[in-house]
Protein backbone atom coordinates (compact mmCIF):
# COMPACT_ATOMS: atom_id res chain seq x y z
CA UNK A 1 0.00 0.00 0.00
CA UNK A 2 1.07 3.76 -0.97
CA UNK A 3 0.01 6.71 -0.54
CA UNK A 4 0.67 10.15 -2.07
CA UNK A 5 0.12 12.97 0.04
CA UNK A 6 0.31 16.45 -1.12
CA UNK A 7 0.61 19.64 1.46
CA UNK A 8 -1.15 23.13 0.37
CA UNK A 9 0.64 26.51 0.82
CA UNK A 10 -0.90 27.08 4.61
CA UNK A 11 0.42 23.69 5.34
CA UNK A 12 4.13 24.69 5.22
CA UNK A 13 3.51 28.48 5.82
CA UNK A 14 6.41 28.24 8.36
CA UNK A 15 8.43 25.91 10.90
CA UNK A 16 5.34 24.93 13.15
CA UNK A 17 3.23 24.23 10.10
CA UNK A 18 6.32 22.24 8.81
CA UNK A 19 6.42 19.89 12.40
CA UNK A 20 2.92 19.32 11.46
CA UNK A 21 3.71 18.04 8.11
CA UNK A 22 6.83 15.60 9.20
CA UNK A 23 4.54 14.12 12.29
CA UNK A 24 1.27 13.70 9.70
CA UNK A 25 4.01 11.78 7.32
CA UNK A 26 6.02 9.81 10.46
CA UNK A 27 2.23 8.41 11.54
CA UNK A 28 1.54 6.71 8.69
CA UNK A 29 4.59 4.31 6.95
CA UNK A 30 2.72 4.41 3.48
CA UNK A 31 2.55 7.73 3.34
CA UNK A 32 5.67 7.41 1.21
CA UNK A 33 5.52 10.10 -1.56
CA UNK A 34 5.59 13.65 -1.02
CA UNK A 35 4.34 16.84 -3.22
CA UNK A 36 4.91 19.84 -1.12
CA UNK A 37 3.56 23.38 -2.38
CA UNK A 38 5.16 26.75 -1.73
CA UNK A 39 4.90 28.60 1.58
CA UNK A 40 1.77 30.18 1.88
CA UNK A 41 0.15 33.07 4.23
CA UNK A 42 1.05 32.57 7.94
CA UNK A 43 -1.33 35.05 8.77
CA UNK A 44 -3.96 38.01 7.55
CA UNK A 45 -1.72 40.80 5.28
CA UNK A 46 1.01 37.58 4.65
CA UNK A 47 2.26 37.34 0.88
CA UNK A 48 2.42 33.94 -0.45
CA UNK A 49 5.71 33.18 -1.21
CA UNK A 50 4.79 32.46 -4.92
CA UNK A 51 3.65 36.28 -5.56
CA UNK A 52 7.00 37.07 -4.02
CA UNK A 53 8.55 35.48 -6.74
CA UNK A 54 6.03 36.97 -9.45
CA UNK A 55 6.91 40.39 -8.29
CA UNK A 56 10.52 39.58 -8.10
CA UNK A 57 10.32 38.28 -12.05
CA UNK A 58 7.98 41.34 -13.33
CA UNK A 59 10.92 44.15 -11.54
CA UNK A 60 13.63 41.96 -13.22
CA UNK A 61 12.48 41.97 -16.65
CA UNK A 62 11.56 45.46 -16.51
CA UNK A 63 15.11 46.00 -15.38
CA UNK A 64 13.88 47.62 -12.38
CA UNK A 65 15.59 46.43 -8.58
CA UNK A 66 13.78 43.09 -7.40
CA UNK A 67 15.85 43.40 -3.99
CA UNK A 68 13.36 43.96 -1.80
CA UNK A 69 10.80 41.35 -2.44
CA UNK A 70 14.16 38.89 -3.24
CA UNK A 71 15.22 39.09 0.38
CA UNK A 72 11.32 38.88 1.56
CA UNK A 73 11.83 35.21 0.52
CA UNK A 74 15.43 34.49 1.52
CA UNK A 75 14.48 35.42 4.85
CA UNK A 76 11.00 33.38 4.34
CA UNK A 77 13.12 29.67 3.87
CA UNK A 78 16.28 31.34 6.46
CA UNK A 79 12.91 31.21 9.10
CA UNK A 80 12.05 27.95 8.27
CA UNK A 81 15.64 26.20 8.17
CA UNK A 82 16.73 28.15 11.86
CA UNK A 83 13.16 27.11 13.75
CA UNK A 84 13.38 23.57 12.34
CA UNK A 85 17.47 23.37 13.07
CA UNK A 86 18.43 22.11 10.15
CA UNK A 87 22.22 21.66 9.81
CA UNK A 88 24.66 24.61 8.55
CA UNK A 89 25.48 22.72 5.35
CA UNK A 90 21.60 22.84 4.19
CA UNK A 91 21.48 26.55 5.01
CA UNK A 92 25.01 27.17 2.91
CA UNK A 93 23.48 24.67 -0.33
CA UNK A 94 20.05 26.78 0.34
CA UNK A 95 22.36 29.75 -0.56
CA UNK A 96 24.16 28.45 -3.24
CA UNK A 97 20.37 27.86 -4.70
CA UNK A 98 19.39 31.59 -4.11
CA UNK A 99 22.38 33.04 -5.54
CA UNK A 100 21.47 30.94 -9.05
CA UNK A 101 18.15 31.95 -8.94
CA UNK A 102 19.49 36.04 -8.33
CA UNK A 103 21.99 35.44 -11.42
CA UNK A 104 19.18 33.83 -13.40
CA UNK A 105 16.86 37.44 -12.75
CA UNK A 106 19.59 39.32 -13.96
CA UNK A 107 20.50 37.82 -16.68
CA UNK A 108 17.31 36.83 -17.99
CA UNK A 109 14.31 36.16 -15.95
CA UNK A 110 11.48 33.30 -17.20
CA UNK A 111 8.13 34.07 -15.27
CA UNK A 112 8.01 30.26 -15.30
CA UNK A 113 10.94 29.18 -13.68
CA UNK A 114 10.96 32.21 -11.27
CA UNK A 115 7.67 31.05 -9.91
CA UNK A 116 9.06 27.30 -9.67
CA UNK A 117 11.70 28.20 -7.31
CA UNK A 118 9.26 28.75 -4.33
CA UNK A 119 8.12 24.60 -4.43
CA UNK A 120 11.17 23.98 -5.78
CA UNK A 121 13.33 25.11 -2.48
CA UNK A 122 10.49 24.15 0.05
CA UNK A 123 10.97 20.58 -2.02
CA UNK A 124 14.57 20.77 -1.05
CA UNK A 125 13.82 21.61 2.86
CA UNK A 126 10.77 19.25 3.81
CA UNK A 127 13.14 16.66 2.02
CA UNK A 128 16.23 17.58 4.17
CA UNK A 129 13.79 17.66 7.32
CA UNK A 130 11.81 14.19 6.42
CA UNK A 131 15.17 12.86 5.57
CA UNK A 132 13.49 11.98 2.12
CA UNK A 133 15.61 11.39 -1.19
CA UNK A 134 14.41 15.00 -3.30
CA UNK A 135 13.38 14.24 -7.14
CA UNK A 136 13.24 17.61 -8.94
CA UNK A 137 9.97 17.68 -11.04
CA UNK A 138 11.57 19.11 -13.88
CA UNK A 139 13.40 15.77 -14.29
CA UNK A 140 9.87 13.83 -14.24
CA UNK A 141 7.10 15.40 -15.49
CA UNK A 142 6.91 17.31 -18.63
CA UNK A 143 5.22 19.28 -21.24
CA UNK A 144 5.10 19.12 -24.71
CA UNK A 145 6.21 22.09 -27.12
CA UNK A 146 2.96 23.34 -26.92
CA UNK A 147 3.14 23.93 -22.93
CA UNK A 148 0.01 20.86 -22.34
CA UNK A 149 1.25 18.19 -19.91
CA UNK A 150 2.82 15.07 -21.92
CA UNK A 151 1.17 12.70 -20.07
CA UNK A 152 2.65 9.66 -21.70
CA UNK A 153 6.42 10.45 -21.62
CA UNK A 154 5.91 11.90 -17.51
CA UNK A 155 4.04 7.98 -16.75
CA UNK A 156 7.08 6.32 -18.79
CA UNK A 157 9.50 8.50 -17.07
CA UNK A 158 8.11 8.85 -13.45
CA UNK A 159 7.26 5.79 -12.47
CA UNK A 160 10.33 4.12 -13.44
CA UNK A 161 12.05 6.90 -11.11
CA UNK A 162 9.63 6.13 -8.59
CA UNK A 163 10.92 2.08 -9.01
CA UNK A 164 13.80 2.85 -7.53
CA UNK A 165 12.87 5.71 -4.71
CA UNK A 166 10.62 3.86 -2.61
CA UNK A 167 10.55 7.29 -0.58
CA UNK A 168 10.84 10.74 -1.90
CA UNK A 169 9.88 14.57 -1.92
CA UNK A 170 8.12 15.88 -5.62
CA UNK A 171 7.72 19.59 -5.54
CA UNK A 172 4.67 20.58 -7.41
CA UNK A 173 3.37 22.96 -9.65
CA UNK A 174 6.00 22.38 -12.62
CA UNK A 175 7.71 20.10 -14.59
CA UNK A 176 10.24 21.35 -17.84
CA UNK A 177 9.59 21.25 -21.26
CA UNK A 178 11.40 19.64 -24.58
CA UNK A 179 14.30 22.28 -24.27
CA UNK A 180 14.25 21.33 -20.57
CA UNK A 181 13.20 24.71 -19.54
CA UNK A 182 11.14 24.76 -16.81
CA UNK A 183 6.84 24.92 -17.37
CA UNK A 184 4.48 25.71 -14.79
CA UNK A 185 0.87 24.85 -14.45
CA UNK A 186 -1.92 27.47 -13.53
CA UNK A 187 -1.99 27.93 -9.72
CA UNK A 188 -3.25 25.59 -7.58
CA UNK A 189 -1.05 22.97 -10.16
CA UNK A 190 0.31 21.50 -6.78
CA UNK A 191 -3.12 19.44 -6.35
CA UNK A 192 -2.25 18.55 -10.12
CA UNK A 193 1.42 17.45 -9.69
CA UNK A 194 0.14 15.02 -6.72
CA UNK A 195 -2.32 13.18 -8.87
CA UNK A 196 0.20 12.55 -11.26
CA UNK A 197 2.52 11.25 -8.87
CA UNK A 198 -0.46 9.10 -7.56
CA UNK A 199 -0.92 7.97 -10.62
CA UNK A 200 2.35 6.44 -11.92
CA UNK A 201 3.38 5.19 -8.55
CA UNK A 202 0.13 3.26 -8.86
CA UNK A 203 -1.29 4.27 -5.33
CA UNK A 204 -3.67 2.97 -3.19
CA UNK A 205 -4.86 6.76 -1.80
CA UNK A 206 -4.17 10.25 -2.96
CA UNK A 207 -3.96 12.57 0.46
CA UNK A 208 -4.35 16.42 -0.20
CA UNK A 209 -4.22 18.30 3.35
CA UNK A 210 -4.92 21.70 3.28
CA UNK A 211 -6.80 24.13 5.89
CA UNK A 212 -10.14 23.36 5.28
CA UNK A 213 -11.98 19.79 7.13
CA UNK A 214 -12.65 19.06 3.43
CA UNK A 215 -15.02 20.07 0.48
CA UNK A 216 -18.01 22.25 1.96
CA UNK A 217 -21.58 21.73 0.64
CA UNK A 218 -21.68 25.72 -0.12
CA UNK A 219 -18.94 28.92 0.58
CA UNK A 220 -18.92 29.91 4.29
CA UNK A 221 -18.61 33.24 3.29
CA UNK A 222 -22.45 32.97 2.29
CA UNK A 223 -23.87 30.18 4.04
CA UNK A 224 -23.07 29.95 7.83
CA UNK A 225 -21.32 26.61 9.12
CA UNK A 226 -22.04 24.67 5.46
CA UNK A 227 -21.18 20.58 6.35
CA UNK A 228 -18.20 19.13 5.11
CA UNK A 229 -19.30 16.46 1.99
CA UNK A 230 -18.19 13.39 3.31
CA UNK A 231 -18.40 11.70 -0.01
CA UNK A 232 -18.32 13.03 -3.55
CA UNK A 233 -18.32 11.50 -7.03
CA UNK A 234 -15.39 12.34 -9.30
CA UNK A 235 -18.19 13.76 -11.70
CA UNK A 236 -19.83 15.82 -8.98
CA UNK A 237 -16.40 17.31 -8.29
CA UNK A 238 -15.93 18.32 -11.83
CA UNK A 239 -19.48 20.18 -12.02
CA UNK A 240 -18.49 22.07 -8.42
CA UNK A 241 -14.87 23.11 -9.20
CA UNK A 242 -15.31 24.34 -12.78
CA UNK A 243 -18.37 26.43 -11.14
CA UNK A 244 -16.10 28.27 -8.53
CA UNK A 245 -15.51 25.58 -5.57
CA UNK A 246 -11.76 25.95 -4.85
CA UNK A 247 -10.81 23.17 -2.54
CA UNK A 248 -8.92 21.11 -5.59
CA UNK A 249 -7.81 22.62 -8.84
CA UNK A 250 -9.94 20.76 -11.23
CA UNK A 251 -7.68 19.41 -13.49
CA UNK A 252 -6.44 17.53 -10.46
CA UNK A 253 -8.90 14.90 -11.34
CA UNK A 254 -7.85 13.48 -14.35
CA UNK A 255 -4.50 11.03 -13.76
CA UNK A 256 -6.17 9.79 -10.80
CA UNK A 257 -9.76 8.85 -11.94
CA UNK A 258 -8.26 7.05 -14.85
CA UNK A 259 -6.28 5.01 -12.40
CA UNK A 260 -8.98 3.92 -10.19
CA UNK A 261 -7.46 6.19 -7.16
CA UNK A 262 -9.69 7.74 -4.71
CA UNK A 263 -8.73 11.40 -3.32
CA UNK A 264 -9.31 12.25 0.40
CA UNK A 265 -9.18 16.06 1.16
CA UNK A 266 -7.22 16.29 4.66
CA UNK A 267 -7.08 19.12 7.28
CA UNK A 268 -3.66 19.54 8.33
CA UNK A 269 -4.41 21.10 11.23
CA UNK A 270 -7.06 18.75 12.47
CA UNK A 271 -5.47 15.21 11.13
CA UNK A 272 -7.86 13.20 12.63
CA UNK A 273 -11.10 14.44 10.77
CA UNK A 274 -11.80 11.72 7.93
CA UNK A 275 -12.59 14.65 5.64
CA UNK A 276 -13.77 14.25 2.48
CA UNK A 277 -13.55 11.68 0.06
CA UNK A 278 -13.49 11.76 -3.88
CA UNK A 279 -14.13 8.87 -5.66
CA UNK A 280 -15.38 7.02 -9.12
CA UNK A 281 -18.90 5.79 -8.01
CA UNK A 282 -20.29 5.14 -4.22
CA UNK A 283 -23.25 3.37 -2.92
CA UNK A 284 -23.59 5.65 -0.16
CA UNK A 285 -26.39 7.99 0.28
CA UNK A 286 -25.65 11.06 0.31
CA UNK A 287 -27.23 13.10 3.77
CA UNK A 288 -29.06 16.13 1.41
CA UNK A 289 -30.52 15.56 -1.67
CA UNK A 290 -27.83 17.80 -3.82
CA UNK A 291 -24.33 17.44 -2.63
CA UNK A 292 -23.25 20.95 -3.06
CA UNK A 293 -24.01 24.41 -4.38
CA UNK A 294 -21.43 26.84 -5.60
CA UNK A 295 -21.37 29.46 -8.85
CA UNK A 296 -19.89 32.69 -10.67
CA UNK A 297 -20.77 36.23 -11.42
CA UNK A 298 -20.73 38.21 -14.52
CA UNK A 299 -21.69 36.27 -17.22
CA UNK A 300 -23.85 37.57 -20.67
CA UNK A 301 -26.56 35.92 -22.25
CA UNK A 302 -26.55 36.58 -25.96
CA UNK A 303 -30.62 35.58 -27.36
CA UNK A 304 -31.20 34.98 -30.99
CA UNK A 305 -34.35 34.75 -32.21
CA UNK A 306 -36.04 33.49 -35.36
CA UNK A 307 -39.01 31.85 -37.05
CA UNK A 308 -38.03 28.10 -37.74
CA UNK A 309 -34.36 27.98 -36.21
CA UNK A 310 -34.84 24.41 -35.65
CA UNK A 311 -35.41 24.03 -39.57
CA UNK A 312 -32.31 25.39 -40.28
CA UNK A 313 -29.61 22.07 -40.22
CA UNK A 314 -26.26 24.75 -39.69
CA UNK A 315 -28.05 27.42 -37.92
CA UNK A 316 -26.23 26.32 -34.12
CA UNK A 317 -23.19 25.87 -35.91
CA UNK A 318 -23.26 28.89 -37.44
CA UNK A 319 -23.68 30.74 -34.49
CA UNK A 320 -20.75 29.05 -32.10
CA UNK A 321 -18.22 29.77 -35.15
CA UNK A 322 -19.23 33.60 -34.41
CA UNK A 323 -18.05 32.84 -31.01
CA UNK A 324 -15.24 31.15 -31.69
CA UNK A 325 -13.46 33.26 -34.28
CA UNK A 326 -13.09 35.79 -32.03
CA UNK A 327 -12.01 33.33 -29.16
CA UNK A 328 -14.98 33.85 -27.26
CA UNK A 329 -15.99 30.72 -25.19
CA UNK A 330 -19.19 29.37 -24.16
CA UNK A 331 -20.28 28.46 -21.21
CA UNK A 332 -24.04 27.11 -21.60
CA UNK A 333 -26.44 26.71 -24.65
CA UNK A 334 -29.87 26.82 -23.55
CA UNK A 335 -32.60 26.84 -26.12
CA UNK A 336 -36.51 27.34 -27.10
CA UNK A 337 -38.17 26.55 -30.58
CA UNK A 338 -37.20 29.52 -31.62
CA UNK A 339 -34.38 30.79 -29.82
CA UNK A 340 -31.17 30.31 -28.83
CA UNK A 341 -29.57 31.81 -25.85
CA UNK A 342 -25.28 31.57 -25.55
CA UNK A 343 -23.86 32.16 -22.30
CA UNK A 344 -20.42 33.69 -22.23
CA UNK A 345 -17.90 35.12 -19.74
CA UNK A 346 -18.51 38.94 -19.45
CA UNK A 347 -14.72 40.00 -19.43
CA UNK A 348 -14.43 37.78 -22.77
CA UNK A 349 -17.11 38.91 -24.73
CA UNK A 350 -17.49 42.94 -24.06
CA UNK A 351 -14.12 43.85 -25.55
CA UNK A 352 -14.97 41.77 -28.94
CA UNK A 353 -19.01 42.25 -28.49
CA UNK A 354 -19.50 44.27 -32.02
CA UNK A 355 -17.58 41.51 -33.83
CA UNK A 356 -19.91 38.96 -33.03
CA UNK A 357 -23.16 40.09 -33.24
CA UNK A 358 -21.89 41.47 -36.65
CA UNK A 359 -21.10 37.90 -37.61
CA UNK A 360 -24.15 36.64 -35.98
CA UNK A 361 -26.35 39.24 -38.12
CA UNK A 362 -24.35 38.35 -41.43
CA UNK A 363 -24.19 34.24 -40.68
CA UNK A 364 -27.75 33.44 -39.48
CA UNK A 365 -29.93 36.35 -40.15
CA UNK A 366 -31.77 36.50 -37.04
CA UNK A 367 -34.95 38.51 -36.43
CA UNK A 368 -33.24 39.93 -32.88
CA UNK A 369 -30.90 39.63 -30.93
CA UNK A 370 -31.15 40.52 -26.96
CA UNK A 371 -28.07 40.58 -24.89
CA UNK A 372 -28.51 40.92 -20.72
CA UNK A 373 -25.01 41.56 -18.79
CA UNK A 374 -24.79 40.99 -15.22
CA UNK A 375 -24.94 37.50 -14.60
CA UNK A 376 -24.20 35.10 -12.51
CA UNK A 377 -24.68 31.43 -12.52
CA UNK A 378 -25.16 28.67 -9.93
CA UNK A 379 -24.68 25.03 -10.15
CA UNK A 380 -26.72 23.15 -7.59
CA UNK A 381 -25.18 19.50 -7.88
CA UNK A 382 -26.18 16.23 -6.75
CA UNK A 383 -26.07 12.60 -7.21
CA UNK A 384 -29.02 12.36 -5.02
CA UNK A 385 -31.03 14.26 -7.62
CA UNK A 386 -31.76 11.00 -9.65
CA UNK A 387 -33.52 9.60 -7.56
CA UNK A 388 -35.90 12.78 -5.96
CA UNK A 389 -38.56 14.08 -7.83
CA UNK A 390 -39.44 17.82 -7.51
CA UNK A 391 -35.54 18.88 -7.01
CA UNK A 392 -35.96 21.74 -9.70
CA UNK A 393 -39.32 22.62 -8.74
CA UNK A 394 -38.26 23.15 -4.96
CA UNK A 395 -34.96 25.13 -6.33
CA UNK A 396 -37.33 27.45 -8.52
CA UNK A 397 -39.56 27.58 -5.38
CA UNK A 398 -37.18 28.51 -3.09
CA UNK A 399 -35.88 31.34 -5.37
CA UNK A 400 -39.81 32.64 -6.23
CA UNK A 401 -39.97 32.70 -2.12
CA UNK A 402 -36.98 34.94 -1.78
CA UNK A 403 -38.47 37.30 -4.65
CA UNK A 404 -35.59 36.22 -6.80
CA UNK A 405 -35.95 36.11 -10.91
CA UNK A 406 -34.34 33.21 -12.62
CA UNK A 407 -32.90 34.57 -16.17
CA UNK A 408 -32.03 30.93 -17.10
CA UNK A 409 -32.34 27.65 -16.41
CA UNK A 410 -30.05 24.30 -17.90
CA UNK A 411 -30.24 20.90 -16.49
CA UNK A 412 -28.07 18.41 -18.45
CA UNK A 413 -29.32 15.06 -19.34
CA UNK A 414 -27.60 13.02 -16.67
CA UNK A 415 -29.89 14.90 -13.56
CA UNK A 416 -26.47 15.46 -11.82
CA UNK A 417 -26.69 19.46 -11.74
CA UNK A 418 -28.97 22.24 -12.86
CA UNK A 419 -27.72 25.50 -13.69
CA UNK A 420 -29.57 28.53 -12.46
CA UNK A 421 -28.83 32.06 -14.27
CA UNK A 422 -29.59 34.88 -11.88
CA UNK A 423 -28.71 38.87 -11.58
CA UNK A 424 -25.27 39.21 -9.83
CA UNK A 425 -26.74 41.17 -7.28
CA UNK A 426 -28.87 38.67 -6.08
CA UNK A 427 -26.06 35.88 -6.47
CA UNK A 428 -25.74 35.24 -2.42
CA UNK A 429 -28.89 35.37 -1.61
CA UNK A 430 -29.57 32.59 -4.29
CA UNK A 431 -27.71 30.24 -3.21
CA UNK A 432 -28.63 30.87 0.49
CA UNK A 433 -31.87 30.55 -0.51
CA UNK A 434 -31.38 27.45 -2.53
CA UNK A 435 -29.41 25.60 0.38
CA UNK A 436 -32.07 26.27 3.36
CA UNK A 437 -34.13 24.59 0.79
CA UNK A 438 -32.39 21.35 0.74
CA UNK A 439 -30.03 21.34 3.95
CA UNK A 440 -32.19 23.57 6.76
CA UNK A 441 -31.44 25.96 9.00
């Protein structure tokens, strides 16, 4: 049995948070890989160590002094290596690495590799704490020449590193491309860097320990005390963290739900709460009949109408080529016999807005076209929805009770979400509403 176990920014914000980590890993002997993140915030007003070493790259290649926020993170990883007394050698190799990556700003910074270093060097300390073998990502996981993740050459390559390390520290968030220059993923690409570890290791569990007890049915920061989701569906996942909820990066899913490998959110802080587990298919029950409820603000809705549309064999066609020669893309399609509405990021579409309702006018010939900016969406998602009748009627009731007009409603065929277009200003209260529905008081 192995596990991977991957530690968020607040998990190794400092030396305490660090003694956390190594007693987490020293309880459990399978808990044999290791994908550390950069330090995060230690408290309120903190900068993450990682926009640190954005602001140090953007003053370098402007050729303006990156000194100050430069020394901001020397004396970040100097904390860490005094409090956990690491020995004098580490701290002079720990300087040898800072003075490369200073000679490496001045000489010609590379936003990527800049914003590597921070998991990079916290790689290099939790290893020299643990008294794990370190692996540099760049040597395992890679990108093609396009900058997407090579997913075939990392498996062939990582796993027969793995073969012979049957312990080790990964740093996440990057890898290197076919020049061997180092490639990041978006943030969060920590959570993404663990599941491919999990994955060509072949392991039995996928820990990711952060601050939070686990996923939350609903943001705290509108719903008072939301339960923790004991039990989620790789699917259900996918519909709450491409609709805002921030727990996992989504992409996180992918290596490990191909491999059969469950993922169990873990509080660092609290490592006896079971948290919350993330796997293929379950036969338990969920408590609530949806499983969560999360969304996004300012959206558009673009309506076309015209006699006969659905006559028209091209006509839908027609209309997402508008959208997507100017790079526009779409988030939901919903449709009547006679129109078509195309939901689109606001910040996407304003700036290119006269291009494609020109094309829309020239390509279909619609009798009007309405567009409504403003919006935001919720996705109310739920295995448990299968199997209840009345779940949209008691949504639509909930938001009629709270004098709360739905501009647009999608449900896809598999009953596993419905989406729920409101005005942004009445965003919170929609979901509020919507979860005293379902969960209570």
């Amino acid at each position: 049995m192995k596990k991977v176990v991957k530690f968020g920014g607040s998990s190794l914000a400092d030396a305490a948070q660090f003694r956390k980590v190594g007693d987490i890993i020293r309880a459990d002997e399978t808990r044999v890989y290791v994908v550390p993140s950069a330090p995060g915030k230690r408290f309120d007003g903190d900068v993450k160590v990682t926009d640190l070493l954005y602001r140090c790259h953007d003053l370098a290649a402007g050729g303006r002094d990156f000194s100050e926020p430069f020394a901001a993170v020397k004396e970040r990883y100097a904390d860490i290596v005094r409090e956990l007394e690491l020995s004098p050698d580490f701290m002079k190799s720990l300087e040898d690495e800072f003075q490369t990556i200073e000679e490496h700003l001045k000489q010609g910074p590379e936003r990527d590799y800049t914003a590597s270093r921070g998991e990079y060097l916290n790689g290099r300390i939790l290893a020299g704490y643990l008294g794990f073998p370190f692996l540099d990502a760049a040597e395992g996981i890679f990108f093609d020449t396009a900058g997407t993740f090579d997913a075939e050459r990392t498996n062939a390559v990582l796993s027969a590193r793995l073969e012979e390390m049957p312990r080790a520290v990964i740093p996440g968030f990057y890898g290197s491309g076919p020049d061997g220059r180092v490639r990041t993923f978006s943030r969060g690409g920590s959570d993404v860097t663990g599941s491919i570890v999990a994955s060509a290791c072949h392991a039995s569990v996928y820990e990711n320990w952060t601050d939070v007890p686990g996923l939350l049915m609903a943001d705290p920061h509108i719903v008072k005390d939301p339960p923790v989701i004991r039990s989620i569906t790789y699917r259900e996942l996918r519909e709450l963290a491409y609709m805002g909820a921030s727990v996992l990066h989504e992409d996180a899913v992918f290596p490990v739900k191909k491999a059969g490998i469950p993922i169990n959110i873990r509080d660092t802080n609290q490592p006896g709460d079971p948290g919350t587990w993330i796997v293929e298919n379950t036969a338990r029950r969920p408590p609530f009949t949806i499983t969560g409820i999360t969304g996004k603000k300012d959206f558009c809705s673009i309506m076309i109408a015209k006699d006969l549309m659905h006559s028209e064999l091209d006509f839908y066609r027609k209309v997402v080529q508008c959208f997507e020669e100017d790079g526009v893309p779409l988030e939901h399609l919903p449709s009547g016999i006679d129109t078509m509405t195309v939901v689109v990021p606001e910040s996407k579409f304003v700036e290119r807005e006269q291009h494609v309702l020109r094309r829309i006018a020239r390509s279909v010939g619609p009798e009007s076209v309405e567009v409504e900016a403003g919006l935001a969406l919720i996705a109310v998602v739920g295995r448990g929805m299968r199997a209840q009748s009345g779940t949209a009627a008691k949504i639509f009731s909930a938001l009629a009770e709270a004098r709360i007009n739905v501009r647009m409603i999608d449900q896809g065929a598999s009953e596993l979400n419905v989406i729920v277009g409101v005005l942004n200003e009445d965003f919170e209260r929609a979901i509020s509403a919507i979860y005293h529905a379902f969960v209570g008081l």
